[in-house]
N, C-alpha and C. Protein backbone atom coordinates (compact mmCIF):
# COMPACT_ATOMS: atom_id res chain seq x y z
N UNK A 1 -13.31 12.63 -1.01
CA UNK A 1 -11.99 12.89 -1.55
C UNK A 1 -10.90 12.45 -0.55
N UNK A 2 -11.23 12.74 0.90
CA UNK A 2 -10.09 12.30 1.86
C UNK A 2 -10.02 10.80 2.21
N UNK A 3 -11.09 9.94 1.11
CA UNK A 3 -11.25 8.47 1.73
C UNK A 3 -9.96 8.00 0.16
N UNK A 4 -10.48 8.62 -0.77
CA UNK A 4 -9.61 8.42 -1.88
C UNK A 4 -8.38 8.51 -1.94
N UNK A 5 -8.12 9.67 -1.09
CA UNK A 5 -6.59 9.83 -1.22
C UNK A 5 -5.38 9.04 0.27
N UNK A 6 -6.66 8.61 1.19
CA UNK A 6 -5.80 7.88 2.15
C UNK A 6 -5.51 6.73 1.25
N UNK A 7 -6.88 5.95 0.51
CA UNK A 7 -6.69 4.70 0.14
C UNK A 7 -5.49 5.00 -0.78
N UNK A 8 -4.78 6.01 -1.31
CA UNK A 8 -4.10 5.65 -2.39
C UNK A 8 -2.57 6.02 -1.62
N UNK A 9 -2.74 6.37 -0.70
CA UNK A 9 -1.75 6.19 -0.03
C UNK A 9 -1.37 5.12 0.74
N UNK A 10 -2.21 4.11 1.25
CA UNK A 10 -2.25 2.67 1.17
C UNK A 10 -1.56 1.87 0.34
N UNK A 11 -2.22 2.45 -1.16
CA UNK A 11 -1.71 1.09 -1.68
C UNK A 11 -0.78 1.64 -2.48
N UNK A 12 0.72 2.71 -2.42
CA UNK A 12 1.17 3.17 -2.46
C UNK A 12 2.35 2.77 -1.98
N UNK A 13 2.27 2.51 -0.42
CA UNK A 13 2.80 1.83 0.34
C UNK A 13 2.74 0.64 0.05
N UNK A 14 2.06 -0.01 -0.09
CA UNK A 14 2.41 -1.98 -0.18
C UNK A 14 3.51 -1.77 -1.51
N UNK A 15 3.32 -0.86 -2.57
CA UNK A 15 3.49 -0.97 -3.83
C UNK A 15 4.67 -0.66 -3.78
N UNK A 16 5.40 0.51 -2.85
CA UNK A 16 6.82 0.56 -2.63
C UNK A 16 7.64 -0.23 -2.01
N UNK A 17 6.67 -0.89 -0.83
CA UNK A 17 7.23 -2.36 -0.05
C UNK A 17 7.43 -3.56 -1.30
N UNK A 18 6.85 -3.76 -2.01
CA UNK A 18 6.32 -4.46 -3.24
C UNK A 18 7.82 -4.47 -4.20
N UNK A 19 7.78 -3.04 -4.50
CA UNK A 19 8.93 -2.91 -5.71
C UNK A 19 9.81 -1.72 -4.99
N UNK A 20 11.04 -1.79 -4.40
CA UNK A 20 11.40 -0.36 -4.13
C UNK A 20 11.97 0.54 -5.12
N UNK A 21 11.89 0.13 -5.85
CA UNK A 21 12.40 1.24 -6.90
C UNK A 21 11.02 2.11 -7.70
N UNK A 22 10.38 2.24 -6.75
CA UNK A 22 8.77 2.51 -7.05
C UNK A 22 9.08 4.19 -7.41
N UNK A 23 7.99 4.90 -8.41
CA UNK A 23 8.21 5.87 -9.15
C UNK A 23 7.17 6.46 -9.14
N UNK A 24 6.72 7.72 -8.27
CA UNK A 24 5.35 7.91 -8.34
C UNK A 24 5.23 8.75 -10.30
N UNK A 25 4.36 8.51 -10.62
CA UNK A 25 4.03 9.10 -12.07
C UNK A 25 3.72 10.74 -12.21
N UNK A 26 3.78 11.15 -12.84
CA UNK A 26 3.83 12.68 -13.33
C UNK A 26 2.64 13.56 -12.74
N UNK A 27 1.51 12.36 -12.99
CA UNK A 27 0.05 13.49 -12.95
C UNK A 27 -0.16 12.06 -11.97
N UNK A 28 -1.21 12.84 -10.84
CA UNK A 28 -1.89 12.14 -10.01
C UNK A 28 -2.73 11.23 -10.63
N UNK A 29 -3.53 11.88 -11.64
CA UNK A 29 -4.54 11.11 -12.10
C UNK A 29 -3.98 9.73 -12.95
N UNK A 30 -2.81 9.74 -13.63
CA UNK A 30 -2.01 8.35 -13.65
C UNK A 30 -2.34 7.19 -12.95
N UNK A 31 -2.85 7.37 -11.77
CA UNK A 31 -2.87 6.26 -10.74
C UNK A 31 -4.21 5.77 -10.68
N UNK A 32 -5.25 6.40 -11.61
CA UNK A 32 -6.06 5.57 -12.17
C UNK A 32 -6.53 4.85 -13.44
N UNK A 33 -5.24 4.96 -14.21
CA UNK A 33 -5.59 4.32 -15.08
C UNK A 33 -5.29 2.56 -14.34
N UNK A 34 -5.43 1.94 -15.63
CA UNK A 34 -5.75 0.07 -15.63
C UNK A 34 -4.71 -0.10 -15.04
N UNK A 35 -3.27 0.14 -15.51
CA UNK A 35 -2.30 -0.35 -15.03
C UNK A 35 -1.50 -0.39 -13.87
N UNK A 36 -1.63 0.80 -13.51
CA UNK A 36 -1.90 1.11 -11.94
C UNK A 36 -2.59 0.71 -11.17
N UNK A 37 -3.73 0.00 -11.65
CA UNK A 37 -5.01 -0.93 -11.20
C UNK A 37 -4.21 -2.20 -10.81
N UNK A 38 -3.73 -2.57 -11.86
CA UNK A 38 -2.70 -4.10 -12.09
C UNK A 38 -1.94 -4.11 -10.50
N UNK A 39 -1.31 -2.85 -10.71
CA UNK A 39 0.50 -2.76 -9.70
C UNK A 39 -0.24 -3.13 -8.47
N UNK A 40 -1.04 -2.14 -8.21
CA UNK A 40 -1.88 -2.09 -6.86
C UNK A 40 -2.48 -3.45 -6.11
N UNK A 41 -3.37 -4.07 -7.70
CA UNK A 41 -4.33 -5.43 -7.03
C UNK A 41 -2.88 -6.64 -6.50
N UNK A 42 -1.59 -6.36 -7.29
CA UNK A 42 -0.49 -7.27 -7.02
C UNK A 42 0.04 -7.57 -5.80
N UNK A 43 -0.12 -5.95 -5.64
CA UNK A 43 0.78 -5.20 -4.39
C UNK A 43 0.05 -5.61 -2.97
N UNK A 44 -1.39 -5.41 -2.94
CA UNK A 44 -2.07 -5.93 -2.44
C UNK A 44 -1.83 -7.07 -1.94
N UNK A 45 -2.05 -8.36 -2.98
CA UNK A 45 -1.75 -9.82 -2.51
C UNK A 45 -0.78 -10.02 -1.97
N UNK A 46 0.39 -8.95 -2.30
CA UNK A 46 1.63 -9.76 -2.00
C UNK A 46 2.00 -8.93 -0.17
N UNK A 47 1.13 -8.20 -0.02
CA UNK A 47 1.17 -7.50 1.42
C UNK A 47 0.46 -8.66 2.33
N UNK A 48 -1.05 -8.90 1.68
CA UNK A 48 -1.99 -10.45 2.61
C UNK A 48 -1.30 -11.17 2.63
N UNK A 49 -0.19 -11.59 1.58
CA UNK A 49 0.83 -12.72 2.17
C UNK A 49 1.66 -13.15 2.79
N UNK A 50 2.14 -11.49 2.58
CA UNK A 50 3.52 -11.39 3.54
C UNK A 50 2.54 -11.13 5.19
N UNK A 51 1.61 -10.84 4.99
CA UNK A 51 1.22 -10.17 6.52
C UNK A 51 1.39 -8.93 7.01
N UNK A 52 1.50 -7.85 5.92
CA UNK A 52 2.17 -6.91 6.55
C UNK A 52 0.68 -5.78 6.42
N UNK A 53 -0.08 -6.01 6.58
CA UNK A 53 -1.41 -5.14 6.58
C UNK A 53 -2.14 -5.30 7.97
N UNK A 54 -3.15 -4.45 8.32
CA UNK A 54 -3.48 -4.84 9.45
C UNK A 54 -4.80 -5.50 9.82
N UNK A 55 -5.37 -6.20 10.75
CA UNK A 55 -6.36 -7.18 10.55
C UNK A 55 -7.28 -7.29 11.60
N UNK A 56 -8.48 -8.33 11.72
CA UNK A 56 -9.21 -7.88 12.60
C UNK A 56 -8.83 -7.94 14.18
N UNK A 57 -7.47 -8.59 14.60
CA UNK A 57 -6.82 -8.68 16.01
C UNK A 57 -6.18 -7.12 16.32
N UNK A 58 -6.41 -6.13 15.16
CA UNK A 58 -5.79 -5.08 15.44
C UNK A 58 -6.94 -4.26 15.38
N UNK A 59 -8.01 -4.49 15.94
CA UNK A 59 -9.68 -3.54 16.44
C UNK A 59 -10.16 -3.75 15.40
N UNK A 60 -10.36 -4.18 13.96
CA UNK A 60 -11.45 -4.61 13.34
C UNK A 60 -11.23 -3.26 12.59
N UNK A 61 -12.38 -3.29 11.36
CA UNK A 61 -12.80 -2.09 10.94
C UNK A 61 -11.71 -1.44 9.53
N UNK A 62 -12.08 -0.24 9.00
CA UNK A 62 -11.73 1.15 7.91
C UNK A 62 -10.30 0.96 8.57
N UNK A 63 -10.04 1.29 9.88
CA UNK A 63 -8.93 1.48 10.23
C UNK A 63 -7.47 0.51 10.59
N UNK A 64 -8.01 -0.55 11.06
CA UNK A 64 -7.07 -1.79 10.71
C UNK A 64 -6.69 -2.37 9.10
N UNK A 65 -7.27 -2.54 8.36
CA UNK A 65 -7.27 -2.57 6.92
C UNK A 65 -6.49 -1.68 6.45
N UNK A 66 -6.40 -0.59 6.74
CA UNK A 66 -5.52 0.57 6.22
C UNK A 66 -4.11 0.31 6.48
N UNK A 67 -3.89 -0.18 7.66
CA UNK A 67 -2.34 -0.26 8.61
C UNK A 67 -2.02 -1.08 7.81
N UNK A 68 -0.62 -0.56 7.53
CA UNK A 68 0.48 -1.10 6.25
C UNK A 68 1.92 -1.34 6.81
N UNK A 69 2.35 -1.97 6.81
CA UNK A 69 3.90 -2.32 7.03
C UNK A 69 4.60 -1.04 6.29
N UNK A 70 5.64 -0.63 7.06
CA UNK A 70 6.12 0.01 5.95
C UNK A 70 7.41 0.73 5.91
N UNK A 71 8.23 0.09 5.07
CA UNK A 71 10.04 0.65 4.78
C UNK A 71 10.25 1.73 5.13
N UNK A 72 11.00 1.88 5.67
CA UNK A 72 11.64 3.28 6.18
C UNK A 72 12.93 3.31 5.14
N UNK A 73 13.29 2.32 4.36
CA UNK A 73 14.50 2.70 3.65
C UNK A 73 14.94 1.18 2.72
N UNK A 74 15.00 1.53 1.99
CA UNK A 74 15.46 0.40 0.60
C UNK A 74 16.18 -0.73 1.11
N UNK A 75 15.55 -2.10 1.08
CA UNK A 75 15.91 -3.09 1.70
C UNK A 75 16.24 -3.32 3.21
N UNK A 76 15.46 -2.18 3.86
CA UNK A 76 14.79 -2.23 5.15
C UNK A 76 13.25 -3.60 5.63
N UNK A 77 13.80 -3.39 6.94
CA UNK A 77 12.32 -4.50 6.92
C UNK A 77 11.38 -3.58 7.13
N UNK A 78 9.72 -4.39 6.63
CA UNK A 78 9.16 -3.56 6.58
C UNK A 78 7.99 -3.68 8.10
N UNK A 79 7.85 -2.31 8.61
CA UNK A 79 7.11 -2.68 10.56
C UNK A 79 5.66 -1.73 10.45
N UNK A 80 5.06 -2.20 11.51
CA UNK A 80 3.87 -1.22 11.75
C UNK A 80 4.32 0.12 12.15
N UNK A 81 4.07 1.13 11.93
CA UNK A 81 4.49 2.62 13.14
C UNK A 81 3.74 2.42 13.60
């Protein structure tokens, strides 16, 4: 359950870097339906492109993959913490 809910806080983050006018949905479980599937796999690519995820020069592994760029504020850039 705690691997589930980091990952969705992951891609959560790209997804608000992604779109900032991002809206989390009513019921948690929302975020698994298809379409939320869609936002996410988008959000995704468009983080590997921009570069803003973290990779194997940052120790390899669960835990570099996770590291997300990430807005501190609406049309902010987006940085590692």
């Amino acid at each position: 359950m705690g691997l589930e809910l980091g990952g969705l806080i992951v891609n959560r983050r790209k997804l608000r870097n992604k779109d900032e006018k991002f809206v989390n949905p009513d019921n948690l479980g929302d975020f698994l339906a298809p379409e939320w599937k869609a936002r996410f796999d988008a959000a995704d690519d468009a983080a590997v492109a921009a570069a803003d995820v973290g990779s194997p020069a940052d120790g390899g592994g669960e835990l570099a993959a996770a590291k997300i760029k990430v807005k501190l504020a609406p049309g902010g850039k987006a940085e590692f913490l």
